[in-house]
C-alpha atoms as a PDB file:
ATOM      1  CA  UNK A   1      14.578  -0.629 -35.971  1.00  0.00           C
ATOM      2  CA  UNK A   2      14.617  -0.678 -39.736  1.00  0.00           C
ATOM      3  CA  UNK A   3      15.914  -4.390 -39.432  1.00  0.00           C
ATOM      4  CA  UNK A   4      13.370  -5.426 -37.718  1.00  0.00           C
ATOM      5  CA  UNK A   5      10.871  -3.803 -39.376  1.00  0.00           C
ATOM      6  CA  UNK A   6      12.157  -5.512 -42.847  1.00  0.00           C
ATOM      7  CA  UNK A   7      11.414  -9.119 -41.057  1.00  0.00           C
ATOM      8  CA  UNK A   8       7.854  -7.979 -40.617  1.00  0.00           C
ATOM      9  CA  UNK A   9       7.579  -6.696 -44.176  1.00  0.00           C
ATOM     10  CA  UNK A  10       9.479  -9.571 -46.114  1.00  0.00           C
ATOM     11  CA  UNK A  11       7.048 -12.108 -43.941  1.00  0.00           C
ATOM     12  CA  UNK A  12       3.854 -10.258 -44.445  1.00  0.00           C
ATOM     13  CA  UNK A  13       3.530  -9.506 -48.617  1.00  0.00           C
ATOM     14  CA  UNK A  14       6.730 -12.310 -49.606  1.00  0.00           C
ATOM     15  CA  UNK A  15       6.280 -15.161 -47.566  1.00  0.00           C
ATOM     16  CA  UNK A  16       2.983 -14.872 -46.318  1.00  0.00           C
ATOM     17  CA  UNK A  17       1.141 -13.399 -49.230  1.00  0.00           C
ATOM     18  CA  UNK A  18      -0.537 -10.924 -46.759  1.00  0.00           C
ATOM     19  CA  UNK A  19      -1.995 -14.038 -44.657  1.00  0.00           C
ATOM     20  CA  UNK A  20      -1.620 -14.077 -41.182  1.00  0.00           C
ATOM     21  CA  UNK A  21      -4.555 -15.571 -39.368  1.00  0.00           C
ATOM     22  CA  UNK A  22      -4.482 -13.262 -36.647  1.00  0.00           C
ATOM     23  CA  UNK A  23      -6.382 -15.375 -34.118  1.00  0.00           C
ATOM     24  CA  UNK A  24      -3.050 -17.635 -33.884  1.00  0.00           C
ATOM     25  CA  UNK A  25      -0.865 -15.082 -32.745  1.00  0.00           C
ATOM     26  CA  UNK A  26      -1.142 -15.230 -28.820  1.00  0.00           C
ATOM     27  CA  UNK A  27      -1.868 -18.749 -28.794  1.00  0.00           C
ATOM     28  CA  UNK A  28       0.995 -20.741 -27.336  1.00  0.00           C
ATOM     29  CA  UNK A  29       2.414 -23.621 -29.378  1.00  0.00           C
ATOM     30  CA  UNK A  30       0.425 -21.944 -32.361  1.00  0.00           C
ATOM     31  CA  UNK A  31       1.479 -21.764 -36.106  1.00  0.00           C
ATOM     32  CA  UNK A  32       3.097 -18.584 -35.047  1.00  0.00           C
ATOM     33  CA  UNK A  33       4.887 -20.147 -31.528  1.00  0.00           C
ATOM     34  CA  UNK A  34       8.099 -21.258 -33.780  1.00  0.00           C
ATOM     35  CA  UNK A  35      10.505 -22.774 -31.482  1.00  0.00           C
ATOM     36  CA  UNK A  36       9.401 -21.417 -27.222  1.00  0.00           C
ATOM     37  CA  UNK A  37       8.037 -18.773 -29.055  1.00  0.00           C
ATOM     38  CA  UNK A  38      10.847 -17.347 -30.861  1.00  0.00           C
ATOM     39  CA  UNK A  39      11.565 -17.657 -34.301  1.00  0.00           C
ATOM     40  CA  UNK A  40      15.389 -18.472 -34.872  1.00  0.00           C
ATOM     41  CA  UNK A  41      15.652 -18.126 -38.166  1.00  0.00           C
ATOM     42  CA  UNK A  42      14.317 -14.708 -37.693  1.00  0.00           C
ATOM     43  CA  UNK A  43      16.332 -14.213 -34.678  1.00  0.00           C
ATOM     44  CA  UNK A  44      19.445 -15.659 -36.264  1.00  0.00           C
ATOM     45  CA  UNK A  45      19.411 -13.890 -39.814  1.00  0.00           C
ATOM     46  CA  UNK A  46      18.642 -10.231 -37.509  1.00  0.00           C
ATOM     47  CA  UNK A  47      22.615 -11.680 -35.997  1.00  0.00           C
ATOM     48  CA  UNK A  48      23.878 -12.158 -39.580  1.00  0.00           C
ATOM     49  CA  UNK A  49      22.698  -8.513 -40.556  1.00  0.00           C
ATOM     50  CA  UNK A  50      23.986  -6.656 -37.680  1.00  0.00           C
ATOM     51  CA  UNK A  51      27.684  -8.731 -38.830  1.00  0.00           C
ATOM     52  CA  UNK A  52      26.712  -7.615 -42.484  1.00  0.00           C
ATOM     53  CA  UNK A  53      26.061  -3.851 -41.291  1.00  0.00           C
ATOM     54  CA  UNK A  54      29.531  -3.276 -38.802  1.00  0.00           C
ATOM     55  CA  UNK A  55      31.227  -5.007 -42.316  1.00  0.00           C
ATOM     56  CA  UNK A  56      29.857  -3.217 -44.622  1.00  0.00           C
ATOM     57  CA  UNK A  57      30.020  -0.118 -42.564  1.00  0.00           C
ATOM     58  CA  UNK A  58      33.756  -0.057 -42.507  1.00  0.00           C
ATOM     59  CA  UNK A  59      34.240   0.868 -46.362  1.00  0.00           C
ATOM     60  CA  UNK A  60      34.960   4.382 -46.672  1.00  0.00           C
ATOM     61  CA  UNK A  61      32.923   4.732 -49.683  1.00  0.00           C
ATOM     62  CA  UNK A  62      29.861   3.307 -48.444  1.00  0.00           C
ATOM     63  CA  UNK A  63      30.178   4.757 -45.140  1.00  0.00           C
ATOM     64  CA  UNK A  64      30.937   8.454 -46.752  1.00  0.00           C
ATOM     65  CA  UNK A  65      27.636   8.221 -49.322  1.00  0.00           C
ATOM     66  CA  UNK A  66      24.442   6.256 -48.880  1.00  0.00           C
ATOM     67  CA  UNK A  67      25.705   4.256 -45.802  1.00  0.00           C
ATOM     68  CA  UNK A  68      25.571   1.150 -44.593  1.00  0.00           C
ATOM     69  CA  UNK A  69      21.624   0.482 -43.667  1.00  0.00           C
ATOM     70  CA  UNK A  70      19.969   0.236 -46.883  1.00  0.00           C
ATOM     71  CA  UNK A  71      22.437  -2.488 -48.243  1.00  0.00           C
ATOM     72  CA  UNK A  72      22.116  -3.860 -45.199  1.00  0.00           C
ATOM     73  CA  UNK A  73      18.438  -4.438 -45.344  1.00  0.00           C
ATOM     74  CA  UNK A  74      18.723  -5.828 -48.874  1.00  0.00           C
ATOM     75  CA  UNK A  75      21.298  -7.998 -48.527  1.00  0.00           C
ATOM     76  CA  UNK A  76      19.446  -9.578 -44.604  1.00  0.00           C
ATOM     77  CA  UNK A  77      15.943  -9.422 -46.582  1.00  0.00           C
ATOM     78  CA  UNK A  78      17.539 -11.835 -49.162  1.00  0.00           C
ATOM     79  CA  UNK A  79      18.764 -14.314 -46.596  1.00  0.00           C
ATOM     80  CA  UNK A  80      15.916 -13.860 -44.629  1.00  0.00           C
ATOM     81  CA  UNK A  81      13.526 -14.966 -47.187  1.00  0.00           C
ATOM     82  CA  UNK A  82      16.032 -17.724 -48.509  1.00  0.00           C
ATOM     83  CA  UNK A  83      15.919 -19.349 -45.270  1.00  0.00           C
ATOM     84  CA  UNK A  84      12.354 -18.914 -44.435  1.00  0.00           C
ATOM     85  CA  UNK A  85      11.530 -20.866 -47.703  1.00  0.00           C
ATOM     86  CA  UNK A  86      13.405 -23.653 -46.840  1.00  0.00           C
ATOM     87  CA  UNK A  87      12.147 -23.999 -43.362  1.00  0.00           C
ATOM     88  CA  UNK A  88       8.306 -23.834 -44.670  1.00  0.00           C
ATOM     89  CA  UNK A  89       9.992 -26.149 -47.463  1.00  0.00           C
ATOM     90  CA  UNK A  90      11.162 -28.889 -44.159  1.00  0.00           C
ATOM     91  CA  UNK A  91       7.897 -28.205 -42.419  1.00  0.00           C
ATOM     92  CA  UNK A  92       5.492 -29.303 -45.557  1.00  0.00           C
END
């Protein structure tokens, strides 16, 4: 849950500047439809960080102390925002 809640976030106040126009979200082929509705950037960095988390959760150290999520969600934010930029980047 906290992974996907982090998309939401990092799209909302990063790449969105708090702008959503609202009235586009349950409109099909709409700003928000992406690609048959799903966004697989979104979809495909959420793969990445669930990779990021089993790997990460292996070292003892982390695994023993603060754990694995947080780092996780830092690390996925980072790529998530890195590749949303340069998809709005090949869209404008």
């Amino acid at each position: 849950m906290a992974q996907k809640s982090l998309f939401f976030l990092v799209d909302f106040f990063i790449i969105r500047h708090q702008k959503y126009e609202t009235t586009e979200f349950t409109k099909v082929n709409g700003k928000y439809w992406y690609q048959g509705g799903f966004n697989i950037l979104a979809v495909g960095t959420w793969i990445i960080g669930v990779i990021i988390f089993f790997g990460i959760s292996m070292i003892p150290a982390i695994k023993d102390s603060i754990g694995a999520t947080f780092i996780t969600m830092i690390i996925t934010g980072m790529i998530y925002f890195l590749v949303a930029k340069i998809g709005q980047n090949k869209k404008a």
